[in-house]
N, C-alpha and C. Protein backbone atom coordinates (compact mmCIF):
# COMPACT_ATOMS: atom_id res chain seq x y z
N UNK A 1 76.60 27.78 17.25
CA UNK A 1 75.76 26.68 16.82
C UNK A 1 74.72 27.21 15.84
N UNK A 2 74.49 26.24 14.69
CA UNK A 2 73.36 27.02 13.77
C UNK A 2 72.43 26.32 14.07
N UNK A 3 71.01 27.25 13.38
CA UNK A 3 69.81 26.32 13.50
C UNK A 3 69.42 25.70 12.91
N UNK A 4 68.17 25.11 12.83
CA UNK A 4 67.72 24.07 11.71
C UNK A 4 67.65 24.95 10.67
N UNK A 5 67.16 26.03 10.38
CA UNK A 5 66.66 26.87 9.71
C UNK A 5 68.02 26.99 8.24
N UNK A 6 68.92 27.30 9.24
CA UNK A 6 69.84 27.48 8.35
C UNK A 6 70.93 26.35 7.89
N UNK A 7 70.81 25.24 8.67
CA UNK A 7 71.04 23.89 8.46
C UNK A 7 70.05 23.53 7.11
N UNK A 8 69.23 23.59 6.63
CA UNK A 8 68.35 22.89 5.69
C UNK A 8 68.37 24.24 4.10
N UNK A 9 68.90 25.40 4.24
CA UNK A 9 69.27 26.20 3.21
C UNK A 9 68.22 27.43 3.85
N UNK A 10 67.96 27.61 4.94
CA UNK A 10 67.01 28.96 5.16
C UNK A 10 65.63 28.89 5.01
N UNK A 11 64.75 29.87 5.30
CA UNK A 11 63.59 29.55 4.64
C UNK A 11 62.80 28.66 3.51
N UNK A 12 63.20 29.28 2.62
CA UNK A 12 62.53 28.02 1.46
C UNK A 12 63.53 26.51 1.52
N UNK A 13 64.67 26.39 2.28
CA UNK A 13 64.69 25.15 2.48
C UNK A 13 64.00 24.36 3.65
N UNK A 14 63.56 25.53 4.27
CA UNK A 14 62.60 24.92 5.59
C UNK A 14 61.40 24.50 4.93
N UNK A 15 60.81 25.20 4.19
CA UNK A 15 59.32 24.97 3.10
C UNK A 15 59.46 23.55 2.46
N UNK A 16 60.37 23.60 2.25
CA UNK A 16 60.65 22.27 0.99
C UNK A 16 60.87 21.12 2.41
N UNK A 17 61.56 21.46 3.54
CA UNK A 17 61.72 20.28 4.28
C UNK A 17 60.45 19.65 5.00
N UNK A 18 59.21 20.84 5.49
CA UNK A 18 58.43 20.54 5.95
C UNK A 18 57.35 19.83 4.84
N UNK A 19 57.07 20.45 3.25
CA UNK A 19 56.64 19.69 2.77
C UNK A 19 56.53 18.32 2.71
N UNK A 20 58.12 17.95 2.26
CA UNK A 20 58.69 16.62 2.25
C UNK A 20 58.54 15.51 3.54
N UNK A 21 58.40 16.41 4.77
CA UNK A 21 58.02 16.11 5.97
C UNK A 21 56.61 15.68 6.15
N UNK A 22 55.31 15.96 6.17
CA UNK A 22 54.41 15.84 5.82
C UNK A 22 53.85 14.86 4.79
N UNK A 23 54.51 14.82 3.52
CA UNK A 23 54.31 13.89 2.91
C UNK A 23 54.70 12.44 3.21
N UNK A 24 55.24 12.39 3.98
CA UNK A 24 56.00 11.07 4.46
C UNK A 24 55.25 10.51 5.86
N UNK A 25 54.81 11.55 6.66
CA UNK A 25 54.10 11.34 7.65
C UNK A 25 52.50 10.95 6.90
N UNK A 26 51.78 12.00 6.26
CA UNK A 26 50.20 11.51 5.95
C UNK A 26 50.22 11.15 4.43
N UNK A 27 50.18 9.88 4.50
CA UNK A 27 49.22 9.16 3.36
C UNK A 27 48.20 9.60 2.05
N UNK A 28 47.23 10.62 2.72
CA UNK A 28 46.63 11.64 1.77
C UNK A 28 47.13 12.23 0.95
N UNK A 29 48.24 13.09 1.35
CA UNK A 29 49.38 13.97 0.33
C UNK A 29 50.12 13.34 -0.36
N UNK A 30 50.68 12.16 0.15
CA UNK A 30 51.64 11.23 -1.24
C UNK A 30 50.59 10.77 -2.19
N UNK A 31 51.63 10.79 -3.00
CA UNK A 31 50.89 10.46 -4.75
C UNK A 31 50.04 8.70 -4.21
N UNK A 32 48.70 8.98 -4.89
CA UNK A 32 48.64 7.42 -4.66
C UNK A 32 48.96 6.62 -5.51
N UNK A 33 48.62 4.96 -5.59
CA UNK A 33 49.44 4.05 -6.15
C UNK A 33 48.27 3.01 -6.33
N UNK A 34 47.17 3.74 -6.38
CA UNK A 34 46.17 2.53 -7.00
C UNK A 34 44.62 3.24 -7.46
N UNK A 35 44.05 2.55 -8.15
CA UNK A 35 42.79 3.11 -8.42
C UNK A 35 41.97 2.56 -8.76
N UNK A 36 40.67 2.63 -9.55
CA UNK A 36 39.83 1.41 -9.84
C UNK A 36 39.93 1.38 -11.74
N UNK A 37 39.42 0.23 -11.91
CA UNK A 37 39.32 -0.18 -13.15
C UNK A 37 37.95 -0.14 -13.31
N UNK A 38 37.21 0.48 -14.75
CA UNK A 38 35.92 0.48 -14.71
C UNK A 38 35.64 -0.50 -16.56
N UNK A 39 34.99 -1.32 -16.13
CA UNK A 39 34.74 -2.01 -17.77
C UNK A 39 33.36 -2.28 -18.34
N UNK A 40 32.91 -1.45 -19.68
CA UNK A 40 32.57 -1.89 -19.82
C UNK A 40 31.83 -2.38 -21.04
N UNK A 41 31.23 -3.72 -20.68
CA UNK A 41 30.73 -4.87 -21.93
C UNK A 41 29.58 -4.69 -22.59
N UNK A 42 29.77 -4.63 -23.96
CA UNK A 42 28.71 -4.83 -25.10
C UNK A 42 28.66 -5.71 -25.97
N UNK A 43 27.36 -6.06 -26.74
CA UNK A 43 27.59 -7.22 -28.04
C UNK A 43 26.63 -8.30 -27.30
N UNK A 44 26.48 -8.25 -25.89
CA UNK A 44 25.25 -9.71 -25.59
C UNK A 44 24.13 -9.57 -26.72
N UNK A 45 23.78 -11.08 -26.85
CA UNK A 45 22.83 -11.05 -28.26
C UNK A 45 21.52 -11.20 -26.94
N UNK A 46 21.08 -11.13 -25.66
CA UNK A 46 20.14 -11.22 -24.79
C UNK A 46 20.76 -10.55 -23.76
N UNK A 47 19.69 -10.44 -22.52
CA UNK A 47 19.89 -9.75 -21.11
C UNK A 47 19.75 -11.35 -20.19
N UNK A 48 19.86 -12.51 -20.92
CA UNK A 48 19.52 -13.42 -20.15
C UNK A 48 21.08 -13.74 -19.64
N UNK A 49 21.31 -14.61 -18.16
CA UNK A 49 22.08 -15.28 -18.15
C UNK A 49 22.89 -14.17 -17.40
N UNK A 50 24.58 -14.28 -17.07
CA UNK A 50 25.37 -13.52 -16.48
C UNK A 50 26.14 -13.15 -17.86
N UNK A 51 27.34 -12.06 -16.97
CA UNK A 51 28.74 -11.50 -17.91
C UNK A 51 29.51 -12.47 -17.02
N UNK A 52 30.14 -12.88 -16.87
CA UNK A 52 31.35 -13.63 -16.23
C UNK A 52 32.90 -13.00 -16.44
N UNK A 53 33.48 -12.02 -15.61
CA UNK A 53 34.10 -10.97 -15.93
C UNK A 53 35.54 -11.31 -14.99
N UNK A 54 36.63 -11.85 -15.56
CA UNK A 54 37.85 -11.95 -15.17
C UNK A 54 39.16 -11.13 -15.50
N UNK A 55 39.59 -10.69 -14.38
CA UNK A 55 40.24 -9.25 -14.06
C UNK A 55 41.97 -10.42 -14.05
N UNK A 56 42.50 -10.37 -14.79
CA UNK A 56 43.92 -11.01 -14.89
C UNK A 56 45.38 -10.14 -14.11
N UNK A 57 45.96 -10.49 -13.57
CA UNK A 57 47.37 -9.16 -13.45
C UNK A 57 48.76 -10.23 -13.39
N UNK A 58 48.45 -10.87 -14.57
CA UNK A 58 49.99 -11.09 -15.11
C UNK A 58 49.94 -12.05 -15.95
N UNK A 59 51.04 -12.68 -16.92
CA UNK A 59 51.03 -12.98 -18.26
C UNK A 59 50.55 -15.06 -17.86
N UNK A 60 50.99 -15.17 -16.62
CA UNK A 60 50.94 -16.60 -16.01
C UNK A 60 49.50 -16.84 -15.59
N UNK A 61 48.54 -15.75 -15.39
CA UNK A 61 47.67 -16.08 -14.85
C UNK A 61 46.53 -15.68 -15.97
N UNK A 62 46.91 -15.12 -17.04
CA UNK A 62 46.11 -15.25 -18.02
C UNK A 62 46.33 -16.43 -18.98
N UNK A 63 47.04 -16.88 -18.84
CA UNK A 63 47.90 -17.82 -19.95
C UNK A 63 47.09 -19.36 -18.98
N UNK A 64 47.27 -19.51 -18.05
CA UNK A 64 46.64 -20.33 -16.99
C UNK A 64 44.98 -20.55 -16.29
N UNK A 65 44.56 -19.48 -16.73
CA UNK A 65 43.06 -18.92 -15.98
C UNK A 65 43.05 -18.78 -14.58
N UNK A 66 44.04 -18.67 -14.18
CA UNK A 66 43.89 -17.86 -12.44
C UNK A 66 43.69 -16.41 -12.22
N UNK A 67 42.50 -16.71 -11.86
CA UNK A 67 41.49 -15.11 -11.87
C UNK A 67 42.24 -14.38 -10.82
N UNK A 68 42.38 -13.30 -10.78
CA UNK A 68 43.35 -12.35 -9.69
C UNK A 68 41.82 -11.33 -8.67
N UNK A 69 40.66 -11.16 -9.98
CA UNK A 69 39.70 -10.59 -9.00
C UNK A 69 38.75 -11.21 -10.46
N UNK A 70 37.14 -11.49 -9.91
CA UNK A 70 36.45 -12.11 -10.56
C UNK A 70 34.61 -11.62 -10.14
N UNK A 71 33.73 -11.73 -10.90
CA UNK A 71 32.44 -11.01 -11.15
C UNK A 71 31.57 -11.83 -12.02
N UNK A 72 30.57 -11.87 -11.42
CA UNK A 72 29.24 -12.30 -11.99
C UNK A 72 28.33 -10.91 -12.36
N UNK A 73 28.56 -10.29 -13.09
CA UNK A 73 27.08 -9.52 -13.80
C UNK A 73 25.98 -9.04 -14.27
N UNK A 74 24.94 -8.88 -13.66
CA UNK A 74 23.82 -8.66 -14.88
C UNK A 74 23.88 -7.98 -16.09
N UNK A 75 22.96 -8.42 -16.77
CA UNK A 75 23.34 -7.53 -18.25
C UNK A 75 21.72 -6.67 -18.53
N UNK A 76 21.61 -5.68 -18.75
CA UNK A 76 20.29 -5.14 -18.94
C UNK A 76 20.74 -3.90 -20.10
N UNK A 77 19.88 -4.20 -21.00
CA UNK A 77 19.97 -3.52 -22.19
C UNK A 77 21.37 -4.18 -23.15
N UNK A 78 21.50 -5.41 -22.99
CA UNK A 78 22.66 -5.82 -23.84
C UNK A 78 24.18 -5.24 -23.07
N UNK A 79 24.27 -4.80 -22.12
CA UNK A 79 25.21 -4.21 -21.84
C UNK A 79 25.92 -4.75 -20.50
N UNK A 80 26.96 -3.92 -19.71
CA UNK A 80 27.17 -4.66 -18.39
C UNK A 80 28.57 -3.89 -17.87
N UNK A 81 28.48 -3.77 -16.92
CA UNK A 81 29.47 -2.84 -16.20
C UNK A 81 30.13 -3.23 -15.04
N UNK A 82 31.51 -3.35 -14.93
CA UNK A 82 32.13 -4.32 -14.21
C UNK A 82 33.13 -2.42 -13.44
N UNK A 83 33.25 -2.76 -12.11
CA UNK A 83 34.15 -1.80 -11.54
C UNK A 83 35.32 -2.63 -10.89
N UNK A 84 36.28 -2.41 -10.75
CA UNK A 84 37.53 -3.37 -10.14
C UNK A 84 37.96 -2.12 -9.14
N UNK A 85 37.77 -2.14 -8.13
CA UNK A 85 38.34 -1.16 -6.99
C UNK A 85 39.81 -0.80 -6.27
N UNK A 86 40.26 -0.32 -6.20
CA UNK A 86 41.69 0.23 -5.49
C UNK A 86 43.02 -0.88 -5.86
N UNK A 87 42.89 -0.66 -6.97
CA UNK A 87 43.43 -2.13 -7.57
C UNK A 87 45.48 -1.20 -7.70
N UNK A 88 46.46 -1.77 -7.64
CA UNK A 88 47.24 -1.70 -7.52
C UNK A 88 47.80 -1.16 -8.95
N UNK A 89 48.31 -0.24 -9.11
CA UNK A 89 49.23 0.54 -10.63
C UNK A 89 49.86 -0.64 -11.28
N UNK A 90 49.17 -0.77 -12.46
CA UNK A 90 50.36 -1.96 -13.00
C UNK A 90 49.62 -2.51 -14.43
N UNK A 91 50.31 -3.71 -14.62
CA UNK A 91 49.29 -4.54 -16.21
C UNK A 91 48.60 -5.46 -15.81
N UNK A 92 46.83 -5.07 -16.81
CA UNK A 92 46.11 -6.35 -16.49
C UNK A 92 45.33 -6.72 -17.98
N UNK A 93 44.72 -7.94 -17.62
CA UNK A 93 44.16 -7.77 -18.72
C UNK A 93 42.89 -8.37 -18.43
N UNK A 94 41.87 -8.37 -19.40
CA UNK A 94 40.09 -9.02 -18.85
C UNK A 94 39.84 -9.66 -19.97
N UNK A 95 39.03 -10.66 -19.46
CA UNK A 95 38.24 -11.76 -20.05
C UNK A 95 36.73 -11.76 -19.79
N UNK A 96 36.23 -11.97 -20.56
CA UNK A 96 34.24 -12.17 -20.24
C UNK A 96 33.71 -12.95 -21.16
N UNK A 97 32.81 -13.58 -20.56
CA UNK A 97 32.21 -14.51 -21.83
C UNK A 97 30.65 -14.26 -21.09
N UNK A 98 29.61 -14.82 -21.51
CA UNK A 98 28.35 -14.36 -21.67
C UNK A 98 27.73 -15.80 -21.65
N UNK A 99 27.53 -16.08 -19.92
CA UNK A 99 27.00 -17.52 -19.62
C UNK A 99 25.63 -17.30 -19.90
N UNK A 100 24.73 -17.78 -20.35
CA UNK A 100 23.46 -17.49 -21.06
C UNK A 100 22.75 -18.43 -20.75
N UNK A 101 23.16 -19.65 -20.73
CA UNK A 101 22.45 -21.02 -19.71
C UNK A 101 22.66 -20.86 -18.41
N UNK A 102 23.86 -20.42 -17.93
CA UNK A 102 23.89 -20.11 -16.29
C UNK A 102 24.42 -21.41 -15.62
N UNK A 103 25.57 -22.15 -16.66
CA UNK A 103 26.11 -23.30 -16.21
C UNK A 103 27.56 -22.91 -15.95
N UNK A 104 27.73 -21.82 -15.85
CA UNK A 104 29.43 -22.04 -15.16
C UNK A 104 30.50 -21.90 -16.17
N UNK A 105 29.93 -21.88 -17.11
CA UNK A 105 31.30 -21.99 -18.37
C UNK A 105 31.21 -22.02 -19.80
N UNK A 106 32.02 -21.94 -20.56
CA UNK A 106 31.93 -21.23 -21.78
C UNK A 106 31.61 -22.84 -23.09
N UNK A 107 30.54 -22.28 -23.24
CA UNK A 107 30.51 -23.73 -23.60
C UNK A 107 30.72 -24.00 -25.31
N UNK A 108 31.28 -24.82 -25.89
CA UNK A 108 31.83 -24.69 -27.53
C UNK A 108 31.24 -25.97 -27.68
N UNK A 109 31.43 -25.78 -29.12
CA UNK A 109 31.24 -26.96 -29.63
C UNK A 109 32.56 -27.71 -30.01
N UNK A 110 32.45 -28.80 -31.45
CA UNK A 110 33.39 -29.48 -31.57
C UNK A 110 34.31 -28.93 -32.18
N UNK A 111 35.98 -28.92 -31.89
CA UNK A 111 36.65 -28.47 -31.54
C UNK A 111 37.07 -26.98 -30.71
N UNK A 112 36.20 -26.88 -29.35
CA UNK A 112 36.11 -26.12 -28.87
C UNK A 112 35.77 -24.68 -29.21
N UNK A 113 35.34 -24.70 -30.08
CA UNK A 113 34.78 -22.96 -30.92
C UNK A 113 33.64 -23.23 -30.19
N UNK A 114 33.81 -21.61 -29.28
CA UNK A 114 32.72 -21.43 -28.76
C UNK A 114 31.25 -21.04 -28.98
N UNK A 115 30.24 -21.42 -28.35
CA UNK A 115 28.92 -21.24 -28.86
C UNK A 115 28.74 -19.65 -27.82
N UNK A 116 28.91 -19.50 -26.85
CA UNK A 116 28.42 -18.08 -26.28
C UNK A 116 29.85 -17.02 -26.44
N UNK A 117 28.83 -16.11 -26.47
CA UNK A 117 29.97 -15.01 -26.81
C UNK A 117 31.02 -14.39 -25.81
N UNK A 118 32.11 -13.84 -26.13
CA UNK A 118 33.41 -13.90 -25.54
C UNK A 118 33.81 -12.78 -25.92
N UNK A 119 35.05 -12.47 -24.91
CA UNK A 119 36.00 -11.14 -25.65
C UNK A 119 36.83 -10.92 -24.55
N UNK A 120 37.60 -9.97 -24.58
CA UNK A 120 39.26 -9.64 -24.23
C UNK A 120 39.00 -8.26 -24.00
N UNK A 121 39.83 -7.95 -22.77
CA UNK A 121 40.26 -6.39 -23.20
C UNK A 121 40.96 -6.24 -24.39
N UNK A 122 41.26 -4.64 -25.01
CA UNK A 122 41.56 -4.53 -26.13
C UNK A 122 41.02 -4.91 -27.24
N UNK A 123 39.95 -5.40 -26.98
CA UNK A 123 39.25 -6.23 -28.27
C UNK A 123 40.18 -7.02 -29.04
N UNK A 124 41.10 -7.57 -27.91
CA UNK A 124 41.79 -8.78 -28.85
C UNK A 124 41.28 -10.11 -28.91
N UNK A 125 41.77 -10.48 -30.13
CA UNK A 125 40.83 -11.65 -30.93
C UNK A 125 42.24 -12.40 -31.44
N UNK A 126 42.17 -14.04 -31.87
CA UNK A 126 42.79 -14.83 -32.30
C UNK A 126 41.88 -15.55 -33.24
N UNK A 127 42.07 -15.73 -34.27
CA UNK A 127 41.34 -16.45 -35.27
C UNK A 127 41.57 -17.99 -34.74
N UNK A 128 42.36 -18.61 -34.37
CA UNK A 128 42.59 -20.04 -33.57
C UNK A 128 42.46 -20.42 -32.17
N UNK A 129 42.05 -19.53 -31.62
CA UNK A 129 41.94 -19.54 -30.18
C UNK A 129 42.43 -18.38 -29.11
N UNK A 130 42.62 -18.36 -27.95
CA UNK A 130 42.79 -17.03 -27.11
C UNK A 130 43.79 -16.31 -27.23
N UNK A 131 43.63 -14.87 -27.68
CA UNK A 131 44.66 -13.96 -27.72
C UNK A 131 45.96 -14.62 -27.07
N UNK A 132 46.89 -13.83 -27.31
CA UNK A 132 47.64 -13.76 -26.32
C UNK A 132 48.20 -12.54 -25.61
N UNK A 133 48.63 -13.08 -24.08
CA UNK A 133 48.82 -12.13 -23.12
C UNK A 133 48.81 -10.78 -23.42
N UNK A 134 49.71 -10.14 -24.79
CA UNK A 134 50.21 -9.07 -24.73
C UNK A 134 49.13 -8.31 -26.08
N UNK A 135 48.62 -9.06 -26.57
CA UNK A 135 47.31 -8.43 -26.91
C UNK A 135 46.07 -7.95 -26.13
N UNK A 136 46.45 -8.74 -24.96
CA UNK A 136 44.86 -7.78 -24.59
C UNK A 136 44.75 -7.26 -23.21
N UNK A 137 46.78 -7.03 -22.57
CA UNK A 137 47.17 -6.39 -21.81
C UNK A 137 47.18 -4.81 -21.72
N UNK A 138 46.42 -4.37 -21.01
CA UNK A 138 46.63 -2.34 -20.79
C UNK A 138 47.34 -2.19 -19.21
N UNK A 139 47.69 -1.16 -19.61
CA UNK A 139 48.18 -0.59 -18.52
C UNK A 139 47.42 0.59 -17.31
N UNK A 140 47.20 0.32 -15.82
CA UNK A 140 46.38 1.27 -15.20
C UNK A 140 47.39 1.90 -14.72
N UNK A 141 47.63 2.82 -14.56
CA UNK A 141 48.68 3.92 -14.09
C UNK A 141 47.49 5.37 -13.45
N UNK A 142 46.27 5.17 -13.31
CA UNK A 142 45.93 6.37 -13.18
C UNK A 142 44.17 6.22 -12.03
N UNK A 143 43.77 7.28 -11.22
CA UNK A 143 42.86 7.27 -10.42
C UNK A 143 41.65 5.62 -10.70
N UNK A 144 41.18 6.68 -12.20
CA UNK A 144 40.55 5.52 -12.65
C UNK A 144 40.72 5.12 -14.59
N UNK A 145 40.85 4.43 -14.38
CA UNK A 145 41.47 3.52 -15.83
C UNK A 145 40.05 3.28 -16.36
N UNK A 146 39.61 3.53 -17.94
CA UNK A 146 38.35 2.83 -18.59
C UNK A 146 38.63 2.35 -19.53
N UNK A 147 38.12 0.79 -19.75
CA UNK A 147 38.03 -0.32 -20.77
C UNK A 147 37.09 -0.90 -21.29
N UNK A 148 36.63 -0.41 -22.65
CA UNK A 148 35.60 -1.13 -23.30
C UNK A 148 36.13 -2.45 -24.13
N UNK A 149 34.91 -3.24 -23.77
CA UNK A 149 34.99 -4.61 -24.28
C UNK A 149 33.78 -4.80 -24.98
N UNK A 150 33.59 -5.15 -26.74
CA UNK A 150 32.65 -5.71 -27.15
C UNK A 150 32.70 -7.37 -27.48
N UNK A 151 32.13 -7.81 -27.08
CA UNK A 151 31.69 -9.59 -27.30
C UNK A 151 31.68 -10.00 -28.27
N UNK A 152 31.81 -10.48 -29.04
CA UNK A 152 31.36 -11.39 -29.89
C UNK A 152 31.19 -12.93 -30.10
């Protein structure tokens, strides 16, 4: 009868089995599979008012406005810093606009061109209205992912 030892290729196949062993048992040692998203916003023309900061993760829910994770901000020094935590490996994309009255929403004038300032990850922009999806989609694949957004 043989042993495990020599069942698995000998020594260094025992090394490689117990590794592989271990990794499957504790959580710590496997690769992880999520991290945080850190963003952040410049271009407020004041510190008044919120950032209103929408974290998107897929082409339906940006295309739709169904926020996937969502943030109210302060802004001090024109600026503003949004963290998205243990967020899952994959594509997202962000939205912010710069409520300045503190009414809830982006407010335009006639034909909806907006009066407070706005922006996209990627600093994507549409001369007719909101990017689309795959403009202002990045990819997080890593511990922590960083995305600057300036307003305009």
């Amino acid at each position: 009868m043989r042993s495990l030892v020599h069942l698995i290729g000998g020594p260094d196949g025992l090394i490689v089995f117990l590794v592989l062993l271990v990794s499957l048992v504790s959580p710590d040692v496997a690769a992880s599979s999520s991290g945080d998203i850190r963003v952040t916003i410049s271009g407020f023309g004041s510190n008044q008012g919120v950032a209103k900061v929408a974290l998107m993760n897929s082409r339906t829910g940006f295309e739709t406005g169904e926020i996937f994770k969502g943030v109210n901000l302060a802004i001090q020094d024109n600026q503003s810093h949004a963290v998205f935590k243990d967020l899952p490996y994959g594509d997202y994309a962000v939205q912010v606009f710069h409520d300045e009255n503190g009414n809830d929403k982006l407010d335009t004038r006639i034909f909806g061109i907006p009066v407070e300032r706005y922006g996209f990850s990627n600093n994507a922009r549409d001369p007719f209205g909101p990017p689309d999806y795959e403009q202002a989609r990045f990819s997080h694949q890593s511990n922590e992912t960083a995305i600057r957004i300036e307003i305009k």
